[in-house]
N, C-alpha and C. Protein backbone atom coordinates (compact mmCIF):
# COMPACT_ATOMS: atom_id res chain seq x y z
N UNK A 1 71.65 18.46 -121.39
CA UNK A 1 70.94 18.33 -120.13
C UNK A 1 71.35 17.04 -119.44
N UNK A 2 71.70 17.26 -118.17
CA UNK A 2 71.74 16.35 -117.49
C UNK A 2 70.53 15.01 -117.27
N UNK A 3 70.71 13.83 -116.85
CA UNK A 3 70.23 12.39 -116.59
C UNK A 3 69.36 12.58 -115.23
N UNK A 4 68.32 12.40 -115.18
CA UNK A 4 67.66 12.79 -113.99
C UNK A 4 67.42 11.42 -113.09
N UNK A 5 68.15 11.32 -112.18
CA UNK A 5 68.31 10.16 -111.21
C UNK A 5 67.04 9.63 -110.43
N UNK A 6 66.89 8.38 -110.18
CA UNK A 6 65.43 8.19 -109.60
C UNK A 6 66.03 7.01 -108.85
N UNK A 7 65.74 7.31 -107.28
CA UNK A 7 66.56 6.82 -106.40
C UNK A 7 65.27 6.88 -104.96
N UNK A 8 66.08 5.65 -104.45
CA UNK A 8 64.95 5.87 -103.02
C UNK A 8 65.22 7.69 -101.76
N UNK A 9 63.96 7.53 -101.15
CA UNK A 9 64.02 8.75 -100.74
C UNK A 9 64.11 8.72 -99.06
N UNK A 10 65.25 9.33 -98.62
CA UNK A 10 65.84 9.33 -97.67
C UNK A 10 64.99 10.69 -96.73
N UNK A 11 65.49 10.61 -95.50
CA UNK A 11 64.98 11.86 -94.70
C UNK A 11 65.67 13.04 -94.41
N UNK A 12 66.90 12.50 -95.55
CA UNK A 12 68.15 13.63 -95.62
C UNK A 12 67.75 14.31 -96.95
N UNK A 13 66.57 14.32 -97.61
CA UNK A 13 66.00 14.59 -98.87
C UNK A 13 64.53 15.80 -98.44
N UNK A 14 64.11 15.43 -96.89
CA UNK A 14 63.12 16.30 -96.61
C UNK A 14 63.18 17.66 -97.06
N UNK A 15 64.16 18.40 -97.17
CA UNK A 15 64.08 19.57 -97.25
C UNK A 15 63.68 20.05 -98.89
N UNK A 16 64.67 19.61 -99.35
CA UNK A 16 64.08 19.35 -101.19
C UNK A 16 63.09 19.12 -101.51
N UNK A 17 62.38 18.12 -100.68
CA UNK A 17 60.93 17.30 -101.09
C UNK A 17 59.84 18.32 -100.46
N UNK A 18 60.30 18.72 -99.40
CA UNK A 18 59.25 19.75 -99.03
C UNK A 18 59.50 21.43 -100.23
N UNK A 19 60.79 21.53 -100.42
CA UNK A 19 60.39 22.66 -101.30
C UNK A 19 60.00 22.59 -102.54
N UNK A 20 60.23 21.09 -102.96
CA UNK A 20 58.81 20.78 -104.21
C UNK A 20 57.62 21.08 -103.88
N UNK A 21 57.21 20.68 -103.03
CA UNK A 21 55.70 20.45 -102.60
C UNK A 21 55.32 21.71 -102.47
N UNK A 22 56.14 22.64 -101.83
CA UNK A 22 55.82 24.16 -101.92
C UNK A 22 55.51 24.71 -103.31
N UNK A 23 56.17 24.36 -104.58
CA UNK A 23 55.91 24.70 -106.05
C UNK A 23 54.83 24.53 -106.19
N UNK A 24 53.86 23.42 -105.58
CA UNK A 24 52.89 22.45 -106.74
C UNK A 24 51.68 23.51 -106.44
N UNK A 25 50.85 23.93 -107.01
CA UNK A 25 49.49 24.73 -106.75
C UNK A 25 48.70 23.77 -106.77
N UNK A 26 47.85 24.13 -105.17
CA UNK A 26 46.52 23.27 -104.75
C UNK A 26 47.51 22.28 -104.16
N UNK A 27 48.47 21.77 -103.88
CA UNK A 27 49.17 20.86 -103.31
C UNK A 27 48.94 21.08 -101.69
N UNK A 28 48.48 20.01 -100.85
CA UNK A 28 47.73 20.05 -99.67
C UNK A 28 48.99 19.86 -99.02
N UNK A 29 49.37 20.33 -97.86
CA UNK A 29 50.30 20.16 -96.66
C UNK A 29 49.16 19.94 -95.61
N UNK A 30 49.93 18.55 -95.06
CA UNK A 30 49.43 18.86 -93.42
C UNK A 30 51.07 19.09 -92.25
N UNK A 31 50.16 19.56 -91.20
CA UNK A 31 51.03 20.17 -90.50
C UNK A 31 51.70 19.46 -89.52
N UNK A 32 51.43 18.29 -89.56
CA UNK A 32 51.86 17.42 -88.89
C UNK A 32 52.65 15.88 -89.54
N UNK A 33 51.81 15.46 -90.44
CA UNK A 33 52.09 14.44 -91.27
C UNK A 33 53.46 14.84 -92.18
N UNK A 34 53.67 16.21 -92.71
CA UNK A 34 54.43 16.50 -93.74
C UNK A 34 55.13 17.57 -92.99
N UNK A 35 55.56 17.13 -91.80
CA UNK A 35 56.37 17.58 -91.10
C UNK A 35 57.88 17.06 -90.99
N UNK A 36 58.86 17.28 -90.97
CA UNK A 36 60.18 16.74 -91.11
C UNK A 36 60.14 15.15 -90.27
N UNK A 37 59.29 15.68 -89.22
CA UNK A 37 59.00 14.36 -88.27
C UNK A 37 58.30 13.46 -88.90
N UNK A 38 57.40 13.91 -89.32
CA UNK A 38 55.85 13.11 -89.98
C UNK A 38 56.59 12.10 -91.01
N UNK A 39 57.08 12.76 -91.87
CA UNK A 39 58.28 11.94 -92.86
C UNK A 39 59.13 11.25 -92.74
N UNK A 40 60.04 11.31 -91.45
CA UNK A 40 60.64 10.78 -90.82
C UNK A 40 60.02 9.22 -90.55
N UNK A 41 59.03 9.38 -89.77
CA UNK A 41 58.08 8.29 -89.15
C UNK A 41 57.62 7.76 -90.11
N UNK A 42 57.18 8.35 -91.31
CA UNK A 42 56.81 7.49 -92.26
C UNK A 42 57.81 6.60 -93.19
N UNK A 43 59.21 7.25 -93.10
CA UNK A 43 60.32 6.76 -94.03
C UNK A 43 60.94 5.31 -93.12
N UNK A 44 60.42 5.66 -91.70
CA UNK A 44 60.95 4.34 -90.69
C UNK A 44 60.00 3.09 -91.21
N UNK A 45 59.04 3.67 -90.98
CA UNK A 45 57.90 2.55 -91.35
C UNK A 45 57.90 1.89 -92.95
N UNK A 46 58.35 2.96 -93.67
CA UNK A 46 58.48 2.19 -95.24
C UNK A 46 60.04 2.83 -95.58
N UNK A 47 60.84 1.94 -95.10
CA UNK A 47 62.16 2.41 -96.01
C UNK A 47 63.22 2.24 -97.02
N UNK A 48 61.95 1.76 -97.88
CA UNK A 48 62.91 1.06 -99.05
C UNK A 48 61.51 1.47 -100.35
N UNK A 49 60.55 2.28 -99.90
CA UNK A 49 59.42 2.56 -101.04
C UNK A 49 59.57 3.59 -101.57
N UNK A 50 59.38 4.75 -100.98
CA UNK A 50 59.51 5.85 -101.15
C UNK A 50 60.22 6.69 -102.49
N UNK A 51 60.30 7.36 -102.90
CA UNK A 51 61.39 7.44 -104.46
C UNK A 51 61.23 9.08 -104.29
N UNK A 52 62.37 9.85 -104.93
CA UNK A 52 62.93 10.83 -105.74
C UNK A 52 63.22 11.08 -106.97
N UNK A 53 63.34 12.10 -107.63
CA UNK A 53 63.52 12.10 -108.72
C UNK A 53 64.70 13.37 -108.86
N UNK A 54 65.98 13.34 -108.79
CA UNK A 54 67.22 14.11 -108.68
C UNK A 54 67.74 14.96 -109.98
N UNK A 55 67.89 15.86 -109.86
CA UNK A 55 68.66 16.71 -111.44
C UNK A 55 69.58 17.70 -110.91
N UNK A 56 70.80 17.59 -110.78
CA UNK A 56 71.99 18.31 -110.53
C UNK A 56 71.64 19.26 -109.46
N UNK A 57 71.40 17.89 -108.24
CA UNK A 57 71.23 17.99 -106.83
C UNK A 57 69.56 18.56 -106.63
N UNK A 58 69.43 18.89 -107.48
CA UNK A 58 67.43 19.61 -107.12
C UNK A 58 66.46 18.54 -107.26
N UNK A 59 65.63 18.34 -106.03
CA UNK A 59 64.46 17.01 -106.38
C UNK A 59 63.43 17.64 -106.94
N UNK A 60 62.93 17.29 -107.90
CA UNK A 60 62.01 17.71 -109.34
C UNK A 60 61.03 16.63 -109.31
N UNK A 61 61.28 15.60 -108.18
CA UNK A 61 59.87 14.44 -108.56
C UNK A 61 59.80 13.64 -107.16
N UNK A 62 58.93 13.58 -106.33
CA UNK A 62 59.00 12.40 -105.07
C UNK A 62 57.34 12.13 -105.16
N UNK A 63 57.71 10.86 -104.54
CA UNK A 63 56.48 10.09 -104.22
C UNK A 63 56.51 9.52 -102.26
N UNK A 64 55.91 9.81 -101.81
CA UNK A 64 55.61 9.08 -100.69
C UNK A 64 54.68 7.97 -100.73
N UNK A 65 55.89 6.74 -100.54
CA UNK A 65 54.94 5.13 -100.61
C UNK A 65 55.40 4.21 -99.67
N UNK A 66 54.28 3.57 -99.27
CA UNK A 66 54.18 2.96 -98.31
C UNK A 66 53.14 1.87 -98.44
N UNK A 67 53.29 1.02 -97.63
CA UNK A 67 52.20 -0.46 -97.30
C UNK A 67 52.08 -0.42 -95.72
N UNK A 68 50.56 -1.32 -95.92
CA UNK A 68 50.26 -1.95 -94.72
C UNK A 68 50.36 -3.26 -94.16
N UNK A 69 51.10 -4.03 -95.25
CA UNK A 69 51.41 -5.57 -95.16
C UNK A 69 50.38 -5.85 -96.02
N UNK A 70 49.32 -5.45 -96.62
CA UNK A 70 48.43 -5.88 -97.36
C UNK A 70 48.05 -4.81 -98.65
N UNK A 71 47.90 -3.56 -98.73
CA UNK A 71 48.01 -3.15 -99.63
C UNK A 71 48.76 -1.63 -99.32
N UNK A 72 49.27 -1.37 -100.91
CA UNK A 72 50.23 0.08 -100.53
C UNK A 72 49.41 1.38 -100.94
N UNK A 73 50.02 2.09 -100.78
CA UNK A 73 49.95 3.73 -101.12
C UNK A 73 50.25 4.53 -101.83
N UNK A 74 50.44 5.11 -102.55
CA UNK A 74 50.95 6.32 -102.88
C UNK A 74 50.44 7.46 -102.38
N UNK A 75 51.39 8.56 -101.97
CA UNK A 75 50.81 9.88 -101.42
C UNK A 75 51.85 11.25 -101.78
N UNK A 76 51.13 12.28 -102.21
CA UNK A 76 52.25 12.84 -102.91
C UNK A 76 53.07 13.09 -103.62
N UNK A 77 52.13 12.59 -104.88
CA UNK A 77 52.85 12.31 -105.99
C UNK A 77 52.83 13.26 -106.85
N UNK A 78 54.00 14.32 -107.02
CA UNK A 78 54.24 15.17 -107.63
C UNK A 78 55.92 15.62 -108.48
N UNK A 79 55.77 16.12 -109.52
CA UNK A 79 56.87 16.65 -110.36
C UNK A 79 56.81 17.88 -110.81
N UNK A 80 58.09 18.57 -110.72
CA UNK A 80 57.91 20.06 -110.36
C UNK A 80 57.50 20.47 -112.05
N UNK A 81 56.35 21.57 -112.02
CA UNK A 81 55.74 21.69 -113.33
C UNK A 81 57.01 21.63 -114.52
N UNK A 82 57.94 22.17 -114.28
CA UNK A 82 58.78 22.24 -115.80
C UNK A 82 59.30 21.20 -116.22
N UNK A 83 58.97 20.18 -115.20
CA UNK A 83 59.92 18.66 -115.88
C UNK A 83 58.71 17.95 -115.96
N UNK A 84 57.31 18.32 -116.01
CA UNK A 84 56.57 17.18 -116.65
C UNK A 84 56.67 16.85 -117.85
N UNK A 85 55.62 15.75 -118.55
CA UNK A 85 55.83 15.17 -119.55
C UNK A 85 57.01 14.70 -120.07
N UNK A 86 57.93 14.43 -119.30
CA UNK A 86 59.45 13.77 -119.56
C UNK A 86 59.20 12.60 -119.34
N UNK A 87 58.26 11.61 -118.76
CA UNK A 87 58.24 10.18 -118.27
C UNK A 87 59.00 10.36 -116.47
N UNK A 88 59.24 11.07 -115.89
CA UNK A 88 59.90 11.59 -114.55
C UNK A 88 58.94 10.34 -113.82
N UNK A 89 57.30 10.68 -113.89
CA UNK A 89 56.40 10.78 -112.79
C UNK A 89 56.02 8.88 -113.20
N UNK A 90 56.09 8.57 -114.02
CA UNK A 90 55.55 6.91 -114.75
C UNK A 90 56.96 6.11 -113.90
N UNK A 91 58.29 6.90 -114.21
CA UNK A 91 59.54 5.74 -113.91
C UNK A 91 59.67 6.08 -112.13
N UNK A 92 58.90 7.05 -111.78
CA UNK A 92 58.95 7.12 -110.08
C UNK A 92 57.76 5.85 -109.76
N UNK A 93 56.63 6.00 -110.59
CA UNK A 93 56.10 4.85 -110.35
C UNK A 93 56.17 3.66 -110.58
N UNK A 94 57.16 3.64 -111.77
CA UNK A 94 57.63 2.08 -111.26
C UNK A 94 58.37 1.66 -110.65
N UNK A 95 59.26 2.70 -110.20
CA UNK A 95 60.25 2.61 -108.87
C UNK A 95 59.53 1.75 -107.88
N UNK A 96 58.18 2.55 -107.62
CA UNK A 96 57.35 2.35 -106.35
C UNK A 96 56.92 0.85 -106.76
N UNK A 97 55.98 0.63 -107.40
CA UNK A 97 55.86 -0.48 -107.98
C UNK A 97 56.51 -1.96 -107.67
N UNK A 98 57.85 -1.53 -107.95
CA UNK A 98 58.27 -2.19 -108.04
C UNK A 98 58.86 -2.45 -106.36
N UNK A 99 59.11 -2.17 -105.97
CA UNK A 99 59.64 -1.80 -104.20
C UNK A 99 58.49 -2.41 -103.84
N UNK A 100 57.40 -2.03 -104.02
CA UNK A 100 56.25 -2.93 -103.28
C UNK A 100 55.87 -4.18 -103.55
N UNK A 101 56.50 -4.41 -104.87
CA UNK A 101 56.38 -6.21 -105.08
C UNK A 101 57.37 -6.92 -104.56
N UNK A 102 58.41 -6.47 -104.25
CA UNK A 102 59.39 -6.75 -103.72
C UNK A 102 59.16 -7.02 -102.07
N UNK A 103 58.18 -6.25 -102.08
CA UNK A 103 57.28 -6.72 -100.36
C UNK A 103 56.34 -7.62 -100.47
N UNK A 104 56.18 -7.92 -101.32
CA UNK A 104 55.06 -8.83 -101.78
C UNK A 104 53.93 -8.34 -101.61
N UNK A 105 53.17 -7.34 -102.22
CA UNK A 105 52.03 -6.29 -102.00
C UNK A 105 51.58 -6.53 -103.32
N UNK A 106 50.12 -6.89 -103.67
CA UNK A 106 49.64 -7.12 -104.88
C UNK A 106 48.89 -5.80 -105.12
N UNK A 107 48.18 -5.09 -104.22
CA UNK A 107 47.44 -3.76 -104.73
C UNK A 107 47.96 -2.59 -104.32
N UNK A 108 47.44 -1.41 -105.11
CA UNK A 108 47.85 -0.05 -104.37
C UNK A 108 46.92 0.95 -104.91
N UNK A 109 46.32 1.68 -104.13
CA UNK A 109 45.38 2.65 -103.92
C UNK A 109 46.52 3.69 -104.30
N UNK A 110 45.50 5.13 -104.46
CA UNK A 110 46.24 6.51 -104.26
C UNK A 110 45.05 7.41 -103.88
N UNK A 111 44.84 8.64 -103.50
CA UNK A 111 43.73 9.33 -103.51
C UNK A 111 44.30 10.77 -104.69
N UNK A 112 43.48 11.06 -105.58
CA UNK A 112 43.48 12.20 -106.33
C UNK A 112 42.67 13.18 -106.08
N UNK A 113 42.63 14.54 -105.88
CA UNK A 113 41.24 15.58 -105.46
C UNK A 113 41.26 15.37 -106.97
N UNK A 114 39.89 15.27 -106.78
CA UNK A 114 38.82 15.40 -108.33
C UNK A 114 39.24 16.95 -109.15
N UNK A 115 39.25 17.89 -108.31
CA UNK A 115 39.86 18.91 -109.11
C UNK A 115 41.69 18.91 -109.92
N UNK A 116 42.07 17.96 -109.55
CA UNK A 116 43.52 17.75 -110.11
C UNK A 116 43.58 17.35 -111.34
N UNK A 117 42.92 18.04 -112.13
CA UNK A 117 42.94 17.65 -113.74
C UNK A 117 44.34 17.18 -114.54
N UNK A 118 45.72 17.58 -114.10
CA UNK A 118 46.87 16.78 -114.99
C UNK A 118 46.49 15.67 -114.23
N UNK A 119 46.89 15.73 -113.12
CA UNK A 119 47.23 14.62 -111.86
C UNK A 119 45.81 13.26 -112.41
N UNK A 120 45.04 13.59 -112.77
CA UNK A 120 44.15 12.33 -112.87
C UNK A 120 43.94 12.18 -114.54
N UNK A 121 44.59 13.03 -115.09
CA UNK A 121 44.70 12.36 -116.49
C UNK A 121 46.17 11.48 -116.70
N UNK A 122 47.46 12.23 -115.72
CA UNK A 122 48.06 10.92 -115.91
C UNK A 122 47.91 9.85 -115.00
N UNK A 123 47.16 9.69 -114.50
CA UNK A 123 46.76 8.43 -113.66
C UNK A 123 45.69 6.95 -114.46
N UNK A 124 45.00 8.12 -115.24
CA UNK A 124 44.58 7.16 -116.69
C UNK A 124 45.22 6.90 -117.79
N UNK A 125 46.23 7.89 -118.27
CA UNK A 125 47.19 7.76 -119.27
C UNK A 125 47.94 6.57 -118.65
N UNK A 126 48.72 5.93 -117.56
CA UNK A 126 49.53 4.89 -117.49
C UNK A 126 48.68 3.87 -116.74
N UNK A 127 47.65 3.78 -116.79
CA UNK A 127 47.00 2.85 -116.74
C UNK A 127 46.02 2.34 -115.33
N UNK A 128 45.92 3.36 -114.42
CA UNK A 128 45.23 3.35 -113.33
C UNK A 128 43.61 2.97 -113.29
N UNK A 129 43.25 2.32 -112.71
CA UNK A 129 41.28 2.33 -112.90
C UNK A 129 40.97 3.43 -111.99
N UNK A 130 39.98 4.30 -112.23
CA UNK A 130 39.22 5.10 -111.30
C UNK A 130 38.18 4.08 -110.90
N UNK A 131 37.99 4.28 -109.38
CA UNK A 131 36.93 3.40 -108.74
C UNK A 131 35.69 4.24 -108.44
N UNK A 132 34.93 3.32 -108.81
CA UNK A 132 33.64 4.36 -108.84
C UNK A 132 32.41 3.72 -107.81
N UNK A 133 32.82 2.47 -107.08
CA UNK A 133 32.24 1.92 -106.62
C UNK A 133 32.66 1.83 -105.14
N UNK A 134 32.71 2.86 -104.77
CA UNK A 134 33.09 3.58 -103.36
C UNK A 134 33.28 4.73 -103.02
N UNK A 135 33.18 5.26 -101.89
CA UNK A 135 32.61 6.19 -101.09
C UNK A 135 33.69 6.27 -100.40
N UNK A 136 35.14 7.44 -100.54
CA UNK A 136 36.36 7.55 -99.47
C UNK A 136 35.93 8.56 -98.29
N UNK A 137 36.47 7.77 -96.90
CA UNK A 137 36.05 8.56 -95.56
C UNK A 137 37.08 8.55 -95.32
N UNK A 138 37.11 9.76 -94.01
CA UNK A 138 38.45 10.09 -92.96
C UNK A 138 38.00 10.51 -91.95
N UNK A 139 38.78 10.41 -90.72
CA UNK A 139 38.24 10.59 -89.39
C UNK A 139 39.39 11.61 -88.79
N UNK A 140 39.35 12.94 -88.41
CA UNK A 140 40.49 13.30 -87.99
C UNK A 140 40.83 13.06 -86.41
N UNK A 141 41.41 12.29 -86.03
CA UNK A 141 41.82 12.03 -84.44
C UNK A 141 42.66 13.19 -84.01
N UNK A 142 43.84 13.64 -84.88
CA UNK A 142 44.23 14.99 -83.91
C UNK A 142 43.73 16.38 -84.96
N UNK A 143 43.00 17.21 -84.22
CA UNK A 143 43.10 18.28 -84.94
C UNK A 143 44.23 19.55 -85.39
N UNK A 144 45.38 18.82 -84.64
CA UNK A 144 46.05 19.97 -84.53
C UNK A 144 46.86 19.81 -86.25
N UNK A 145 46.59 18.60 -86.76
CA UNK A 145 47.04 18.22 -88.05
C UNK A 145 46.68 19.32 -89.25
N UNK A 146 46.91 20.57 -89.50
CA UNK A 146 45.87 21.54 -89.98
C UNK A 146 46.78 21.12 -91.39
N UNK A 147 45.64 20.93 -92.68
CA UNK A 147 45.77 21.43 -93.81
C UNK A 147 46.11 22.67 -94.50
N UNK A 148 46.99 22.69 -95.54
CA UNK A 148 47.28 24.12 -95.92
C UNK A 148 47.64 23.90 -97.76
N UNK A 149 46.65 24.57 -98.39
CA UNK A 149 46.84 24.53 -99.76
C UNK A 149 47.66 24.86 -100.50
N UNK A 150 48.73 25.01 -100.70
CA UNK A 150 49.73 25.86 -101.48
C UNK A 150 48.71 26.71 -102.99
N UNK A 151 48.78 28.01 -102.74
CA UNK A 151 48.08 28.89 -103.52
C UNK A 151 49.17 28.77 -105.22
């Protein structure tokens, strides 16, 4: 088996990264944000965070990351089911990790749906705190941003 490459993530990668995201079940699309554009705009704004995870040309792992000058993000953090438990999803995060200290960013949030049972056990397996001492809000300014679950 081939060496699975973990490399920053370009907007020449959208198409791959979106047909991961199509694999993942319960994996949320919005229709605007996770739009070729949406990604775009976000890869301008952070372009040196972001990461892939490559295997004889197929992306099998991306993360969308980003900062605000004060603390970062993760969003979208997924690996296509047959290559979990390889360490794929830990060395994308220290990709990220590491890209954001390199910005000089000391914290980073992520949001998990509570129903994402792998997704928030490896978030405690490599060492994440769940915060329990807050209450997450959102305000939608455009509606035309529509959510869509991948079944």
């Amino acid at each position: 088996m081939n060496t699975v490459e973990i490399r920053g993530m370009t907007i020449e990668d959208y198409d791959g990264v979106k047909a991961l995201w199509m694999t993942i079940k319960g994996f949320a699309i919005r229709s605007i944000d996770d739009s070729r554009e949406g990604v775009e705009r976000f890869l301008q704004r952070n372009p040196s965070t972001s990461v892939v995870a490559v295997l004889d040309g197929r992306i099998v792992g991306a993360i969308l990351c980003g900062h605000d000058g004060r603390r970062g993000c993760l969003y979208h953090v997924c690996v296509a089911p047959e290559f979990r438990k390889q360490g794929i999803g830990t060395k994308m995060v220290v990709y990220c990790m590491d890209a954001l200290k390199a910005e000089q960013i000391s914290k980073v949030s992520l949001i998990a749906f509570t129903q994402n049972d792998i997704g928030n056990a490896f978030w405690r397996k490599i060492g994440w705190t769940q915060r329990l001492d807050l209450n997450y809000y959102d305000f939608v300014l455009n509606t035309e941003n529509i959510v869509r679950f991948n079944q």
